[in-house]
PDB file of N, CA and C in Angstrom:
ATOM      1  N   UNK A   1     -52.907  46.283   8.996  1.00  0.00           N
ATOM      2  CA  UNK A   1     -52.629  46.924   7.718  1.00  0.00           C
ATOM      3  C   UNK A   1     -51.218  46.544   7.266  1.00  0.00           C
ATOM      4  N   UNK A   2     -50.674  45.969   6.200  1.00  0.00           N
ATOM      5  CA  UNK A   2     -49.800  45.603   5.378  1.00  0.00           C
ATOM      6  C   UNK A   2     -49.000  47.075   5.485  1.00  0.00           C
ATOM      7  N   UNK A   3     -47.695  47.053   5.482  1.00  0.00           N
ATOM      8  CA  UNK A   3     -46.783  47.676   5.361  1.00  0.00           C
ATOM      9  C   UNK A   3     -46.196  47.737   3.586  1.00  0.00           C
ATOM     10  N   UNK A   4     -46.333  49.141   3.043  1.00  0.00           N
ATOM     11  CA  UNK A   4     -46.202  49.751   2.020  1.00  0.00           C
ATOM     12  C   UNK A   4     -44.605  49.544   1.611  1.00  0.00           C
ATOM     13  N   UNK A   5     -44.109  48.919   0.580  1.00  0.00           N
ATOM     14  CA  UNK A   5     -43.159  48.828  -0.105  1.00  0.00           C
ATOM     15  C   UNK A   5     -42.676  50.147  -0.112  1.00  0.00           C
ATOM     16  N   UNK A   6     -41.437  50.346  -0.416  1.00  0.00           N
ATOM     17  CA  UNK A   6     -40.632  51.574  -0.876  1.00  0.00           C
ATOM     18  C   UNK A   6     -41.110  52.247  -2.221  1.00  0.00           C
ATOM     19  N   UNK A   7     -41.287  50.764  -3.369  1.00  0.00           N
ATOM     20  CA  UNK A   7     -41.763  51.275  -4.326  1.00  0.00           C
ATOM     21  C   UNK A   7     -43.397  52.045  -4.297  1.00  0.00           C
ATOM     22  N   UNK A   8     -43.977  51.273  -3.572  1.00  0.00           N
ATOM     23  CA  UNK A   8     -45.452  51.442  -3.739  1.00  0.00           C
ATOM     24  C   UNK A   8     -45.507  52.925  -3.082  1.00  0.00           C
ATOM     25  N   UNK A   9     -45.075  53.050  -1.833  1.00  0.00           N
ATOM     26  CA  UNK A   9     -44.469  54.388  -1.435  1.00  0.00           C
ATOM     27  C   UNK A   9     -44.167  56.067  -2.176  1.00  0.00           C
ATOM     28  N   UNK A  10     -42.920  55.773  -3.304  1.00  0.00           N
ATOM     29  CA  UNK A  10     -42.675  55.959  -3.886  1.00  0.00           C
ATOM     30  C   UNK A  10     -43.751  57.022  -4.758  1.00  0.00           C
ATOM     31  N   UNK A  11     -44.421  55.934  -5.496  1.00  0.00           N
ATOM     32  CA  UNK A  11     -45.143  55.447  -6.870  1.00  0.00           C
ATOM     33  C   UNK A  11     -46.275  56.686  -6.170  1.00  0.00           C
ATOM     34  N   UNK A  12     -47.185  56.803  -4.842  1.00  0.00           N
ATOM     35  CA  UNK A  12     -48.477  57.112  -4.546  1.00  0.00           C
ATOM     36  C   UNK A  12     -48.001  58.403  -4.965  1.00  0.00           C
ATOM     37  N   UNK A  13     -49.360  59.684  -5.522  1.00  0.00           N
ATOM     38  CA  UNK A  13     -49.200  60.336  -5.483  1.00  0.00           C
ATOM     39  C   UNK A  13     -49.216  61.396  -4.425  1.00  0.00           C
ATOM     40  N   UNK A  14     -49.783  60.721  -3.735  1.00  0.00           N
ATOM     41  CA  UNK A  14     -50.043  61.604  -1.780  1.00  0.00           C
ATOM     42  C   UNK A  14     -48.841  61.368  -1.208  1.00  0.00           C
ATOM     43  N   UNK A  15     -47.747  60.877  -1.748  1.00  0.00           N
ATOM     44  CA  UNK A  15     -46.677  60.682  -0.844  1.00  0.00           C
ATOM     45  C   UNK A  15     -45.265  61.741  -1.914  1.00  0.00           C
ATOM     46  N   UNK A  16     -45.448  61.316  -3.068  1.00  0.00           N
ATOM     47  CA  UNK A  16     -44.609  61.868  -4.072  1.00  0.00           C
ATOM     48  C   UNK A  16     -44.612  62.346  -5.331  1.00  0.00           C
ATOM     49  N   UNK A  17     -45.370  63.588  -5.711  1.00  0.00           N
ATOM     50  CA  UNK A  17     -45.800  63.886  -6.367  1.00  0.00           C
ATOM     51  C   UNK A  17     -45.812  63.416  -7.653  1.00  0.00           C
ATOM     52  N   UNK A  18     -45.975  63.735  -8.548  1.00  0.00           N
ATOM     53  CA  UNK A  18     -45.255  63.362 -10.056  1.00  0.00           C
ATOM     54  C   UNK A  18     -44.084  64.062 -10.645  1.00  0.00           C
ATOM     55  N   UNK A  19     -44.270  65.695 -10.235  1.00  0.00           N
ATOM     56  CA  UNK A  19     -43.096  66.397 -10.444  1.00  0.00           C
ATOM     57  C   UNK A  19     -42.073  66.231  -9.265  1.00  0.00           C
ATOM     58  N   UNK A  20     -42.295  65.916  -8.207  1.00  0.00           N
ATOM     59  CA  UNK A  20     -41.025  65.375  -7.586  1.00  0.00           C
ATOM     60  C   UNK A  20     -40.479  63.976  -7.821  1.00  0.00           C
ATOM     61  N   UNK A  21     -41.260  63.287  -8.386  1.00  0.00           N
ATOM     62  CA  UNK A  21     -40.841  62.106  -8.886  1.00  0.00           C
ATOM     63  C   UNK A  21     -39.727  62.251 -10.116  1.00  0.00           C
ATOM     64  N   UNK A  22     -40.315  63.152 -11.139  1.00  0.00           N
ATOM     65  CA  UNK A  22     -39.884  63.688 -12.157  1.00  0.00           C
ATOM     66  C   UNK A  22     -38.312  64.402 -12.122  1.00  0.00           C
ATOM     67  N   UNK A  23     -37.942  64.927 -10.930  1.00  0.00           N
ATOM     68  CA  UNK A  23     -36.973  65.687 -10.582  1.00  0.00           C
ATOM     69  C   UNK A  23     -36.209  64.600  -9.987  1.00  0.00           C
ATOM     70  N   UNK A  24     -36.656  63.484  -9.020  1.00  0.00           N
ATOM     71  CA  UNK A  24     -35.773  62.758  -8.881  1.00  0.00           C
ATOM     72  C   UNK A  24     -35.016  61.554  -9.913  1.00  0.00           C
ATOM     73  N   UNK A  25     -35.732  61.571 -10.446  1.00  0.00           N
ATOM     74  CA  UNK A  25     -35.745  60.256 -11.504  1.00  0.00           C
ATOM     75  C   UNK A  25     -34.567  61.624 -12.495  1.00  0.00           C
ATOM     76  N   UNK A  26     -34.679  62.634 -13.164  1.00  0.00           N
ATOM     77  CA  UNK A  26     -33.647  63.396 -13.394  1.00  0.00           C
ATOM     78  C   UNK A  26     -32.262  63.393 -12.852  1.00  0.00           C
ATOM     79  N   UNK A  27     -32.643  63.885 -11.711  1.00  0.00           N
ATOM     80  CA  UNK A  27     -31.289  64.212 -10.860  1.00  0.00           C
ATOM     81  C   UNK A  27     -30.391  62.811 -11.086  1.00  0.00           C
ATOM     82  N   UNK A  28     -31.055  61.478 -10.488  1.00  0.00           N
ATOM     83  CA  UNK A  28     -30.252  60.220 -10.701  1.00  0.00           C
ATOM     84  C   UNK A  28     -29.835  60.176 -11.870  1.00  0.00           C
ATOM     85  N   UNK A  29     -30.287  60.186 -13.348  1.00  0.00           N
ATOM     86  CA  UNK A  29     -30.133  60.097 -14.557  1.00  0.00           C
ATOM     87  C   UNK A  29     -28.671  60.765 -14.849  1.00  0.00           C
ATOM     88  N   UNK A  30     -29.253  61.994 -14.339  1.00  0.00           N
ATOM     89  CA  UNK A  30     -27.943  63.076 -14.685  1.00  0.00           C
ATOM     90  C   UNK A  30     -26.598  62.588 -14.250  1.00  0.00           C
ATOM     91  N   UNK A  31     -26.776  62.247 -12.988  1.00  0.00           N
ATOM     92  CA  UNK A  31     -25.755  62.033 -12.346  1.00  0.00           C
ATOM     93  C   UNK A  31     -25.224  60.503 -12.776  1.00  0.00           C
ATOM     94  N   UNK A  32     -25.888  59.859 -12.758  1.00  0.00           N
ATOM     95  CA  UNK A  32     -25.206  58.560 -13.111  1.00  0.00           C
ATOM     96  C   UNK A  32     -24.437  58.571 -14.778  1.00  0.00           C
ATOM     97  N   UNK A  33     -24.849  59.302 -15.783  1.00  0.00           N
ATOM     98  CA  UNK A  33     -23.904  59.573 -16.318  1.00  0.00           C
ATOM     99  C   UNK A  33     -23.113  60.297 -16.318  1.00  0.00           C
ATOM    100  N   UNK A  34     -22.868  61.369 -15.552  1.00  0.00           N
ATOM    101  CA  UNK A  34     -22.171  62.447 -15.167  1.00  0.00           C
ATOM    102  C   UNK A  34     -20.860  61.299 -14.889  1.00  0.00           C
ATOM    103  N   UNK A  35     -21.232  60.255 -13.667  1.00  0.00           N
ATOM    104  CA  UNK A  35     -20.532  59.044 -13.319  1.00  0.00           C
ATOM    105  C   UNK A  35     -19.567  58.308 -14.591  1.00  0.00           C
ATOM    106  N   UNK A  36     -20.398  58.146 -15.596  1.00  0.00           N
ATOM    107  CA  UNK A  36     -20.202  57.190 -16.200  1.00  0.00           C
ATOM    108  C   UNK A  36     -19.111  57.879 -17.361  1.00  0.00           C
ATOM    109  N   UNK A  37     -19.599  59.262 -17.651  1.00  0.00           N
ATOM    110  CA  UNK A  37     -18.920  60.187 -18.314  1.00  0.00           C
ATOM    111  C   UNK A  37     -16.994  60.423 -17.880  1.00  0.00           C
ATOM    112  N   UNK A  38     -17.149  60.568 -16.965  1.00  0.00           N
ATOM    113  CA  UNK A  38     -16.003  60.932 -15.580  1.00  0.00           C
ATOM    114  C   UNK A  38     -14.923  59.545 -16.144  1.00  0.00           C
ATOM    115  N   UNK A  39     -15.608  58.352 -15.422  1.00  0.00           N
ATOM    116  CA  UNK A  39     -14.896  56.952 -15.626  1.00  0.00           C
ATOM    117  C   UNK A  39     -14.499  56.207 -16.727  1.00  0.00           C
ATOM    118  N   UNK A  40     -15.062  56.745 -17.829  1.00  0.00           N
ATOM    119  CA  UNK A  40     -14.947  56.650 -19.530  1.00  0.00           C
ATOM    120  C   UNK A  40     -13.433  57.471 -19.812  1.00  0.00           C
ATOM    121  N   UNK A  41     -13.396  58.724 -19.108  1.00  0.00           N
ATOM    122  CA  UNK A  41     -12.578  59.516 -19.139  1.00  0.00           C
ATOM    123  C   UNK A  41     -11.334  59.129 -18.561  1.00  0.00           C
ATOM    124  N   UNK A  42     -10.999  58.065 -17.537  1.00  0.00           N
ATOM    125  CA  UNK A  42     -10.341  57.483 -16.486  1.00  0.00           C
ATOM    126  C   UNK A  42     -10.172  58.361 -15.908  1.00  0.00           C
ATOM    127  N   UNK A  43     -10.864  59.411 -15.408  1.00  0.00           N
ATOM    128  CA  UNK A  43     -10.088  60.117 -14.143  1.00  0.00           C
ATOM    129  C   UNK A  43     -11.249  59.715 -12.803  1.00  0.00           C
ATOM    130  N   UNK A  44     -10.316  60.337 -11.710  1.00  0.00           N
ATOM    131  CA  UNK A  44     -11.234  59.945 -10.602  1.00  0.00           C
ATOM    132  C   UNK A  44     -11.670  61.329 -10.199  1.00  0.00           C
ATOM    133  N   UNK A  45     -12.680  61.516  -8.885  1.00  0.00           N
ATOM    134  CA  UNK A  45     -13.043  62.640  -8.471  1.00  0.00           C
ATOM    135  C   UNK A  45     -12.009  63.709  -8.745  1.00  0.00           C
ATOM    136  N   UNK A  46     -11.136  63.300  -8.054  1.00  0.00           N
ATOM    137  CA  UNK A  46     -10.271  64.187  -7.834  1.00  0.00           C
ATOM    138  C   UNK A  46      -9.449  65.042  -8.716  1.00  0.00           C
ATOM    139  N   UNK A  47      -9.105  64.400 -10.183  1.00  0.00           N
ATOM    140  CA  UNK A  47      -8.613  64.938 -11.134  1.00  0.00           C
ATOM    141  C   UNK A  47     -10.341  65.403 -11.824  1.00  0.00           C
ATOM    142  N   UNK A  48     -11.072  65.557 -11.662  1.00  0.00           N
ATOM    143  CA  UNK A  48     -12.318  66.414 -12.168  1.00  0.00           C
ATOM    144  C   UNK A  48     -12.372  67.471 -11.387  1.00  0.00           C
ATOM    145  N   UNK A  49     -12.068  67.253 -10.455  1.00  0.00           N
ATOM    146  CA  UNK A  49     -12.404  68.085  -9.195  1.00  0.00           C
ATOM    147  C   UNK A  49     -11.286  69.556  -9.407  1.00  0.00           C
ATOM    148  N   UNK A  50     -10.151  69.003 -10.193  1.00  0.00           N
ATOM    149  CA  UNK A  50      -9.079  69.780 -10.321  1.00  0.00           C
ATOM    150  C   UNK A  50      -9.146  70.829 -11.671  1.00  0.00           C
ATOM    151  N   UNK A  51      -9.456  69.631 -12.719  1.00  0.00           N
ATOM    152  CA  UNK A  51     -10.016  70.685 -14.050  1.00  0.00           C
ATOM    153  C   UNK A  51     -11.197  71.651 -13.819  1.00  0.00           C
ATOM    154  N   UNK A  52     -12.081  70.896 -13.293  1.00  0.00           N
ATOM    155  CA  UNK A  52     -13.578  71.734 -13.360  1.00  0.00           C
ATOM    156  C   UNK A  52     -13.435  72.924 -12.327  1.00  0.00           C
ATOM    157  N   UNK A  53     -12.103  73.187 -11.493  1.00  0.00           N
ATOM    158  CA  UNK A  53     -11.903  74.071 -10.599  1.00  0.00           C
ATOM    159  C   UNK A  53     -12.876  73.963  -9.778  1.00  0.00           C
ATOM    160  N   UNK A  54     -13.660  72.835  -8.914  1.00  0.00           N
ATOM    161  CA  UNK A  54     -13.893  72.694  -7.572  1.00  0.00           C
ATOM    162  C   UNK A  54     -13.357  72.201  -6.878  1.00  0.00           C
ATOM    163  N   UNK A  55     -13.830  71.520  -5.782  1.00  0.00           N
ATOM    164  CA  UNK A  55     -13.509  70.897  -4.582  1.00  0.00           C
ATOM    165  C   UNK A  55     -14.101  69.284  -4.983  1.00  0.00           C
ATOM    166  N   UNK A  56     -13.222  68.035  -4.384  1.00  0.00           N
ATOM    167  CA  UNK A  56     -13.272  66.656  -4.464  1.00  0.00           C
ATOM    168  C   UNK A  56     -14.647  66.259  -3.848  1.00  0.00           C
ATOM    169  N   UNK A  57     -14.614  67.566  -2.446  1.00  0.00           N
ATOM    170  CA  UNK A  57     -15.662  66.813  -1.617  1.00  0.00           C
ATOM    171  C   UNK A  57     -16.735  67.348  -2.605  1.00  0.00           C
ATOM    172  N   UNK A  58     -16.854  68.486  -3.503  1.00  0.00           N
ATOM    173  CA  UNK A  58     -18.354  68.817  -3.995  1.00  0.00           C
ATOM    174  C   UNK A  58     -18.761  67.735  -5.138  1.00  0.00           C
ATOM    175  N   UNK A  59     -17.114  67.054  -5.703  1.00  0.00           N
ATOM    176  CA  UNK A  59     -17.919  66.286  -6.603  1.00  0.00           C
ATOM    177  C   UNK A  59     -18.701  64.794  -5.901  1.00  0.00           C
ATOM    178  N   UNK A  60     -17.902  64.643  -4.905  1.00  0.00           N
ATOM    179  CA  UNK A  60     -18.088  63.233  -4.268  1.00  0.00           C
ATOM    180  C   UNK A  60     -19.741  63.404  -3.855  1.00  0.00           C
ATOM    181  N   UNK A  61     -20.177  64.436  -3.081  1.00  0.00           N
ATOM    182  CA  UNK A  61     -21.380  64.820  -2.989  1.00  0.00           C
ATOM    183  C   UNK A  61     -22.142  65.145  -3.866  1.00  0.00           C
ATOM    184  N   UNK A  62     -22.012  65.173  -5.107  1.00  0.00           N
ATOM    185  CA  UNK A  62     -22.769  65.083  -5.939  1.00  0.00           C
ATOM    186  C   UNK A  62     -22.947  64.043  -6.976  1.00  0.00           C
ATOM    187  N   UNK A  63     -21.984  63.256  -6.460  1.00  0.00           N
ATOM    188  CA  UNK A  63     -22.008  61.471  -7.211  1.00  0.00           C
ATOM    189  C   UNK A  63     -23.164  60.990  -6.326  1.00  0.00           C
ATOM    190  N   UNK A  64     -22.635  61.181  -4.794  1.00  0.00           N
ATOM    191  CA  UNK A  64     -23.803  60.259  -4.235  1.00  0.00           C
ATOM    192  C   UNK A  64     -25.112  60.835  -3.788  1.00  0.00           C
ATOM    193  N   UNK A  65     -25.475  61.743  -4.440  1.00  0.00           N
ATOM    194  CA  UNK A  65     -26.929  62.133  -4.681  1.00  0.00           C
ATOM    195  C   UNK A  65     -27.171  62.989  -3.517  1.00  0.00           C
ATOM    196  N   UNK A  66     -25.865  63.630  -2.629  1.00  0.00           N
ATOM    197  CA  UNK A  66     -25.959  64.098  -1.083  1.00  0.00           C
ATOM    198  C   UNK A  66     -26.390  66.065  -1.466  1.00  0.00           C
ATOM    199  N   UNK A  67     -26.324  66.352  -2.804  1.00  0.00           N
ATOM    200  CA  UNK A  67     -26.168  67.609  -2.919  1.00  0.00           C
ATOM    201  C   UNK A  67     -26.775  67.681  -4.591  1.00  0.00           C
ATOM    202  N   UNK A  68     -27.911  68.970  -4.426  1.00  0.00           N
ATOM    203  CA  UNK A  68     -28.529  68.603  -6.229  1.00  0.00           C
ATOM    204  C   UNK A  68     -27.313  69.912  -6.748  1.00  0.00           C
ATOM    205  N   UNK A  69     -27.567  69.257  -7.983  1.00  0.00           N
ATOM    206  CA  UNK A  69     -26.157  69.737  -8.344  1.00  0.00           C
ATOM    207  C   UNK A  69     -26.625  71.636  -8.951  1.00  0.00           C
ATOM    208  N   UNK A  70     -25.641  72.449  -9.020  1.00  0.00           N
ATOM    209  CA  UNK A  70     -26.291  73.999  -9.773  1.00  0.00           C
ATOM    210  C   UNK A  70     -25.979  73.921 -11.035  1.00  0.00           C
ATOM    211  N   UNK A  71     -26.256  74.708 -11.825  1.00  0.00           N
ATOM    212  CA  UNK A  71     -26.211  74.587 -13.378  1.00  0.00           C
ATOM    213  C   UNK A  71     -24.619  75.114 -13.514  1.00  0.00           C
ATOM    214  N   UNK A  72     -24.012  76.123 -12.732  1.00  0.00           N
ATOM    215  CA  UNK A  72     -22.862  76.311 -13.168  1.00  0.00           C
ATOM    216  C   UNK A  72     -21.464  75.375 -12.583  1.00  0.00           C
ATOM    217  N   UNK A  73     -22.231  74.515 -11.719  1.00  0.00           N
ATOM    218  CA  UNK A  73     -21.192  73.246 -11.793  1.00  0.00           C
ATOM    219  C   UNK A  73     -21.380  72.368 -12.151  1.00  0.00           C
ATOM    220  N   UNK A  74     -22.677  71.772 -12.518  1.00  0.00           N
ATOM    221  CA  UNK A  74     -22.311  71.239 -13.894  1.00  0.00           C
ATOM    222  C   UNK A  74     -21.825  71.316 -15.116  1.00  0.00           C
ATOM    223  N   UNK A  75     -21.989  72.619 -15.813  1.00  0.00           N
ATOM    224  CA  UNK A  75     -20.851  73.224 -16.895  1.00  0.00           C
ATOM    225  C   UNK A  75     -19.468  73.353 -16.763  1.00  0.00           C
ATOM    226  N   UNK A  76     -19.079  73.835 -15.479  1.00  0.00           N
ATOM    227  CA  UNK A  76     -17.621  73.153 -15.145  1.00  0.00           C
ATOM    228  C   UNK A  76     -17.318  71.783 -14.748  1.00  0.00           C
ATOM    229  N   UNK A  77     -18.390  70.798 -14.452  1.00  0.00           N
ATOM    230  CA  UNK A  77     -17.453  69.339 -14.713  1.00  0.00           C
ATOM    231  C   UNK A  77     -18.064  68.885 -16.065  1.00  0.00           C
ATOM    232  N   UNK A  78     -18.859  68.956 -16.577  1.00  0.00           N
ATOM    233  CA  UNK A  78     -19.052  68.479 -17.839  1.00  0.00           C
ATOM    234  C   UNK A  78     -18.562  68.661 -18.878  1.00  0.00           C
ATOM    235  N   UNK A  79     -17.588  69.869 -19.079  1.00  0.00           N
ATOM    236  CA  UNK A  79     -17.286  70.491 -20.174  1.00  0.00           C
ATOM    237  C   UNK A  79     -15.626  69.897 -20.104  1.00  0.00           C
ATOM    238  N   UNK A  80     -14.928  69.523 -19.135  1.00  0.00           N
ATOM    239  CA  UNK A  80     -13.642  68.835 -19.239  1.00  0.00           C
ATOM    240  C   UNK A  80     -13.970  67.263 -19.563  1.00  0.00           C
ATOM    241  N   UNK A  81     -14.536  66.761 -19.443  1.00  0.00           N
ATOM    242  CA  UNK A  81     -14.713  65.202 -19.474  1.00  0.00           C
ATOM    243  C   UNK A  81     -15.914  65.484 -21.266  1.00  0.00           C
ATOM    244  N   UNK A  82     -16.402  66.492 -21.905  1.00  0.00           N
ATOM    245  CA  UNK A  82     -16.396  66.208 -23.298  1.00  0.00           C
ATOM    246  C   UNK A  82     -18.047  66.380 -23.276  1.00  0.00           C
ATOM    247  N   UNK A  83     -18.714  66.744 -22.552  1.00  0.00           N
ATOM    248  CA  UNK A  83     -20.472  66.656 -22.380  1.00  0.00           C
ATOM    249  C   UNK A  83     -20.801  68.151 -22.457  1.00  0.00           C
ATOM    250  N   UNK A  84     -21.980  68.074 -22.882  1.00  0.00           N
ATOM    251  CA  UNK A  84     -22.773  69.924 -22.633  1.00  0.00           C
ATOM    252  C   UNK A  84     -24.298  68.965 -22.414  1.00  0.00           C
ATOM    253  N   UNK A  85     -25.048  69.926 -21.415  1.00  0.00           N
ATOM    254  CA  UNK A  85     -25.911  69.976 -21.109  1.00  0.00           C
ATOM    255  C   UNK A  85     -26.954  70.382 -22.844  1.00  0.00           C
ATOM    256  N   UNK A  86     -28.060  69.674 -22.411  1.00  0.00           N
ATOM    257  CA  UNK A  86     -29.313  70.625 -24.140  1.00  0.00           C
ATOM    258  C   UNK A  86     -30.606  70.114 -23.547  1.00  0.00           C
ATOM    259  N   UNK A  87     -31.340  70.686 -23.729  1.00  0.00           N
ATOM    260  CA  UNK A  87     -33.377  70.456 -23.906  1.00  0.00           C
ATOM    261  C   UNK A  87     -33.696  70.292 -24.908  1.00  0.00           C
ATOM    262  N   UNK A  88     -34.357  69.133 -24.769  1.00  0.00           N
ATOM    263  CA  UNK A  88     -34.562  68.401 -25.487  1.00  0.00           C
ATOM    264  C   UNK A  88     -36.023  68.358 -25.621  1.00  0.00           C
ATOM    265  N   UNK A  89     -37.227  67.828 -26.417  1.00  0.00           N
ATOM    266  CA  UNK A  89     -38.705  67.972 -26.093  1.00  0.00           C
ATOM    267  C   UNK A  89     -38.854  66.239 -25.595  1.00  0.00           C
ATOM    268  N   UNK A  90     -40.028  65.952 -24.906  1.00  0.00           N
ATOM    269  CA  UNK A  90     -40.009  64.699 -24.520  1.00  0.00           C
ATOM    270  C   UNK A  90     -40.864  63.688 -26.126  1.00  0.00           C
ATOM    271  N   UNK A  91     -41.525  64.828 -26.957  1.00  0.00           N
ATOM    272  CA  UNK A  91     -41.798  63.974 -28.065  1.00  0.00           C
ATOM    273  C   UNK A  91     -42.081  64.785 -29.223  1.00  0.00           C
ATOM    274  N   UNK A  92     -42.758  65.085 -30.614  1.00  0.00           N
ATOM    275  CA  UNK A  92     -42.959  65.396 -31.264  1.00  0.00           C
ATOM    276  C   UNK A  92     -44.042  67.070 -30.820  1.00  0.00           C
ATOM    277  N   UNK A  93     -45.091  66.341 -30.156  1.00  0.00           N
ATOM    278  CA  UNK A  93     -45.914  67.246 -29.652  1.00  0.00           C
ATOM    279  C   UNK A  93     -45.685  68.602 -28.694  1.00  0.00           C
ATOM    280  N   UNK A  94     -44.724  68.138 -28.720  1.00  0.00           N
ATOM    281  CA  UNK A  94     -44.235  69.117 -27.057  1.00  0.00           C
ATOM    282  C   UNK A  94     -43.356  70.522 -27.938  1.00  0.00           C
ATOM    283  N   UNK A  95     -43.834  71.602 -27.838  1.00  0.00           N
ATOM    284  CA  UNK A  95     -43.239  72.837 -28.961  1.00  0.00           C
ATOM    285  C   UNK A  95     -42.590  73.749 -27.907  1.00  0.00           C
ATOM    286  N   UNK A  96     -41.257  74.045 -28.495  1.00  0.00           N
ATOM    287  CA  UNK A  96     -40.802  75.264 -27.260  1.00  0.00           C
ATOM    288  C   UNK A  96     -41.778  76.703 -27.512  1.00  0.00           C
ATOM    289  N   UNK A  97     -41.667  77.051 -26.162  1.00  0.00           N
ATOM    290  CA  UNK A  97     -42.407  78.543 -25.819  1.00  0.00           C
ATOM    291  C   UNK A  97     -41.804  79.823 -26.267  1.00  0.00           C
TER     292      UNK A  97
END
């Protein structure tokens, strides 16, 4: 039997759901601009780490995907570097509750 790619892996639904797919494919999203947001800004962890009143190591762990991030630290690093969190619908069809 052929040995299963990461992607193909991935992709099955017996291995990874769709909503955990969904959550991961998020989480990276978020974070990589969270990244990109930060470095636009020129500061490094550490001066985020200082405004947003946490700790270096919580942001560093949450750059590299080691920790999902909570909603109220993301509002404290997002809100010094110029970002707010919003919901958005994924298309026309989709109506809030």
């Amino acid at each position: 039997m052929a040995s299963k790619s990461f992607r193909d892996f991935y992709n099955d639904d017996q291995n990874v759901s769709p909503a955990e797919r969904a959550k991961i494919e998020f989480e990276v999203e978020l974070i990589g601009k969270l990244i990109e947001a930060r470095e636009a800004k020129g500061m490094t962890q550490e001066q985020l780490a200082e405004v947003a009143g946490v700790k270096q190591s919580a942001v560093a762990r949450l750059e590299s995907l080691k920790a999902t991030p909570q909603i109220d630290t993301l509002f404290k690093m997002l809100t010094p570097i110029g970002y707010k969190l919003t919901i958005v619908p994924f298309d026309d069809s989709v109506h809030s509750v």
